[in-house]
C-alpha atoms as a PDB file:
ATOM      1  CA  UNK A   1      74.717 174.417  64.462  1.00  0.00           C
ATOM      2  CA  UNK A   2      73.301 171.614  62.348  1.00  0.00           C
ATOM      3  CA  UNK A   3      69.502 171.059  62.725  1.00  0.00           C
ATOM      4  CA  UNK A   4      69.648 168.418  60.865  1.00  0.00           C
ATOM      5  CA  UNK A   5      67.788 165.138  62.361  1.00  0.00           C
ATOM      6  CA  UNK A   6      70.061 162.000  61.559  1.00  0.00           C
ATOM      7  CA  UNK A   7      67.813 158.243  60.712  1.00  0.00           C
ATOM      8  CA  UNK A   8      67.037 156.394  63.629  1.00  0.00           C
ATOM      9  CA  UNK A   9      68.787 153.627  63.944  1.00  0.00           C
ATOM     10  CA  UNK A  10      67.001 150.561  64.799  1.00  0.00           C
ATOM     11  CA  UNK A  11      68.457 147.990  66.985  1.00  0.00           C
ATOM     12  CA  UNK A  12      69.958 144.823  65.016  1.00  0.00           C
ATOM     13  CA  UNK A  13      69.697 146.937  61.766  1.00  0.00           C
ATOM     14  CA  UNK A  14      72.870 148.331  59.926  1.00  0.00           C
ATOM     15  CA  UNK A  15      72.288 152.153  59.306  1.00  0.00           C
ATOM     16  CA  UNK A  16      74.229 152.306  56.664  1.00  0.00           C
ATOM     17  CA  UNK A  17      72.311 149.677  54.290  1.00  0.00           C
ATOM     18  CA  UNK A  18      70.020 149.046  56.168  1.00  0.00           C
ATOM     19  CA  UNK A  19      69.923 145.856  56.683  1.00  0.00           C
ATOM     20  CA  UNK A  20      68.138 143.122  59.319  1.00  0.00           C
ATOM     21  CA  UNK A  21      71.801 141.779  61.130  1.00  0.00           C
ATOM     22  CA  UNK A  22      69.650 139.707  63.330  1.00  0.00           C
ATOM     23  CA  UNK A  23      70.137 135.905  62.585  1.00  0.00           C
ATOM     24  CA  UNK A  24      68.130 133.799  60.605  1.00  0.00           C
ATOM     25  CA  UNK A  25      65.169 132.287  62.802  1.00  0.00           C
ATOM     26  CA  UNK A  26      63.745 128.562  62.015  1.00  0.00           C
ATOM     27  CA  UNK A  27      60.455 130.077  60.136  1.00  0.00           C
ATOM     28  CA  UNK A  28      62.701 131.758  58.080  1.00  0.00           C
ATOM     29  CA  UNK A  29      64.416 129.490  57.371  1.00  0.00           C
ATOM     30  CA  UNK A  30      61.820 126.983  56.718  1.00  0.00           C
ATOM     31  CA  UNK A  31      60.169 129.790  54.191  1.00  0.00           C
ATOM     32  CA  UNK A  32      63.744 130.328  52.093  1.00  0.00           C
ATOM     33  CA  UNK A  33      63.429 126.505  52.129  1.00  0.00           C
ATOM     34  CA  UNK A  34      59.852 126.772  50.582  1.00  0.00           C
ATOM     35  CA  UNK A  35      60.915 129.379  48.415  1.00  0.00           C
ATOM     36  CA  UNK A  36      64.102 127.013  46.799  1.00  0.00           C
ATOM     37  CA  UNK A  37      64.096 127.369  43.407  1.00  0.00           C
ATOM     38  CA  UNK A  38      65.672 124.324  42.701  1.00  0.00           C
ATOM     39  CA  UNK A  39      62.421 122.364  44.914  1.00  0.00           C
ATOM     40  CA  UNK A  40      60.312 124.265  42.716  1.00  0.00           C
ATOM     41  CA  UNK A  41      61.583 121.875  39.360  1.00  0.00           C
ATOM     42  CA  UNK A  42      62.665 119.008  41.252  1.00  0.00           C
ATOM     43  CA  UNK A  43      61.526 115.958  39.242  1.00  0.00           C
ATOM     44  CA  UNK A  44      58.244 114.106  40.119  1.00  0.00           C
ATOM     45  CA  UNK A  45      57.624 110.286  38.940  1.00  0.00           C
ATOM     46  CA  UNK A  46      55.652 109.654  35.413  1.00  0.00           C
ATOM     47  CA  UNK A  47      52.006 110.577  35.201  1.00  0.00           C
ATOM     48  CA  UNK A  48      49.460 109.498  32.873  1.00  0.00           C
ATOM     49  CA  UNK A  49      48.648 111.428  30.065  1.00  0.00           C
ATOM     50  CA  UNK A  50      45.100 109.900  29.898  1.00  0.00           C
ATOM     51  CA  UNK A  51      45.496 110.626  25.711  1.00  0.00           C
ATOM     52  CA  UNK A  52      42.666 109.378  24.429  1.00  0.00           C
ATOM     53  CA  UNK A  53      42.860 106.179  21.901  1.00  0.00           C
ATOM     54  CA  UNK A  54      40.187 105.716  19.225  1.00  0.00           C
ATOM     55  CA  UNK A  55      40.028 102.082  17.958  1.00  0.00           C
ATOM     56  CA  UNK A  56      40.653 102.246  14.207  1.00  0.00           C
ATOM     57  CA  UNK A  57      38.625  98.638  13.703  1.00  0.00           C
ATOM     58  CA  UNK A  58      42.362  97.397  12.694  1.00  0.00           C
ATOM     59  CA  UNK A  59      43.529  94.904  15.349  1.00  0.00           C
ATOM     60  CA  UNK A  60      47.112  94.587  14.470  1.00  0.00           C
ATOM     61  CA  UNK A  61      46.786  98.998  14.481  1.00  0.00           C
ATOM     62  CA  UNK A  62      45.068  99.525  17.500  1.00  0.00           C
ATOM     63  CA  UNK A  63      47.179  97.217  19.272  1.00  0.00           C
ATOM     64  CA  UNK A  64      49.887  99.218  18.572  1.00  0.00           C
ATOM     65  CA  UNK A  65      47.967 102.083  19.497  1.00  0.00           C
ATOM     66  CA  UNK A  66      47.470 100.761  22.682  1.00  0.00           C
ATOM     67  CA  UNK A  67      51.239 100.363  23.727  1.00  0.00           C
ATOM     68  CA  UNK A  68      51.484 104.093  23.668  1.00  0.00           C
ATOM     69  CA  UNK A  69      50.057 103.716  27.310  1.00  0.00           C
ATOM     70  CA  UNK A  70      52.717 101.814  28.465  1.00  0.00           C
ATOM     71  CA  UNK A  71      54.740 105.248  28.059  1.00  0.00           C
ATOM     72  CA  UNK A  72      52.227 106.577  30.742  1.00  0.00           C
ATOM     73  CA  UNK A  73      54.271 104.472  33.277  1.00  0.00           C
ATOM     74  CA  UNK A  74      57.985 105.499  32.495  1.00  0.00           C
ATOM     75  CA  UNK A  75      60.255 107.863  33.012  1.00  0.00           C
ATOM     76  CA  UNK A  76      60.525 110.921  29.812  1.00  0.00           C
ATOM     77  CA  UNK A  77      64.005 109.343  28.964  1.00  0.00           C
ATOM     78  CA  UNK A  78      62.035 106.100  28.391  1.00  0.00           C
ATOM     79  CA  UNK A  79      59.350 107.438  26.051  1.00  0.00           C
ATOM     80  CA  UNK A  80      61.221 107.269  23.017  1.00  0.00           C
ATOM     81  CA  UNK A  81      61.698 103.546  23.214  1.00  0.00           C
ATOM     82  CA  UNK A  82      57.691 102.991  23.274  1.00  0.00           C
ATOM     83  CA  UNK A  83      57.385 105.512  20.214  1.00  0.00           C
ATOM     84  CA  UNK A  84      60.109 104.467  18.054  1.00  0.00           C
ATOM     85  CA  UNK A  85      58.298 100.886  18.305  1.00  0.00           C
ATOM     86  CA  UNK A  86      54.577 101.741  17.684  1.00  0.00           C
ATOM     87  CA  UNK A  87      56.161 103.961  14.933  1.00  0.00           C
ATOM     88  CA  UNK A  88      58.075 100.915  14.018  1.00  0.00           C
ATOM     89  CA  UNK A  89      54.950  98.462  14.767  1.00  0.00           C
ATOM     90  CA  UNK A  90      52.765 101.243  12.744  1.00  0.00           C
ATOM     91  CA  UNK A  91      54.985 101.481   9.493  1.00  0.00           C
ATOM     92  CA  UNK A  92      55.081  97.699   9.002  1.00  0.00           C
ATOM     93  CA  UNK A  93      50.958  97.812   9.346  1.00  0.00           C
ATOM     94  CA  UNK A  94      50.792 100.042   6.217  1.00  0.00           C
ATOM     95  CA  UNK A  95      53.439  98.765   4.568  1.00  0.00           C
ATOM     96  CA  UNK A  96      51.719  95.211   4.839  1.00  0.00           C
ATOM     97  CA  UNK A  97      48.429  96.890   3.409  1.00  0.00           C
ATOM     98  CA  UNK A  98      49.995  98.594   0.570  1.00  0.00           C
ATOM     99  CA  UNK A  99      51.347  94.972  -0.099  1.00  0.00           C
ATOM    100  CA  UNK A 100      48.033  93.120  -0.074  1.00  0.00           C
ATOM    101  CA  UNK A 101      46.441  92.993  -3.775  1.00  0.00           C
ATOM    102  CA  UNK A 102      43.205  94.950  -3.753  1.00  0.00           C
ATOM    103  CA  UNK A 103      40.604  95.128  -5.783  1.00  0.00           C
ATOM    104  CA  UNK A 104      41.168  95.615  -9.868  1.00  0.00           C
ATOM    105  CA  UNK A 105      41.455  98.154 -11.586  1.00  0.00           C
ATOM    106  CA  UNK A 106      38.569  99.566 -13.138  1.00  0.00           C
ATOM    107  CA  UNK A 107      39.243  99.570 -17.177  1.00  0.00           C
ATOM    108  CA  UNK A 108      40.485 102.015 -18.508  1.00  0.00           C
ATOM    109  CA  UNK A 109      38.766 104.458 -20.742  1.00  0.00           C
ATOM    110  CA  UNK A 110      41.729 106.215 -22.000  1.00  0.00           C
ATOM    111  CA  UNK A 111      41.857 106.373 -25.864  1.00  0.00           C
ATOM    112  CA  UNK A 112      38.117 104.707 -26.460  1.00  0.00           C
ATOM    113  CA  UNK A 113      36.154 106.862 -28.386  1.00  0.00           C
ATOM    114  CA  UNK A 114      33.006 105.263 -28.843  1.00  0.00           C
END
């Protein structure tokens, strides 16, 4: 004779695996819901960055510093627009000041042995 004491087997459950069989009720399903991995990385609307800007004392610079905010207000597919012009906007700025004459040269003293 066996004396062996087989699992209980709790009603709705599947003795086998184990298993609830009892359907889905609305918490739980609110909960899976919750739990959605795909909710978890939906997309939210653009945020500010709040990056501070530290005027250089260069209008025609900081003014092209201060269109990086408008990338605060757009969509990430949008930023590159807004950089590729200050970059743009920030190039020309230097390239403008590398243009202007400065001041001369000192002499030289190269070669005078005095």
């Amino acid at each position: 004779m066996d004396d062996a004491v087989a699992p209980a087997e709790t009603p709705g459950t599947d003795p086998e695996t184990e298993t609830d069989l009892a359907p889905e009720t609305d918490l739980e399903a609110e909960v899976g819901a919750e739990a959605d991995p795909e909710a978890e990385h939906a997309p939210v609307g653009p945020a500010p960055l709040h990056v501070p800007r530290t005027p250089t004392g260069n209008a025609e610079v900081d003014a092209h510093l201060e269109r990086l905010a408008d990338a605060d207000h757009l969509a990430t597919d949008g930023h590159v627009e807004v950089y590729e012009d200050v970059h743009r906007g920030l190039r020309d700025a230097l390239t403008a000041l590398d243009a202007r004459p400065g001041p001369p040269a000192p002499p030289s003293t190269y070669g005078n042995r005095s």
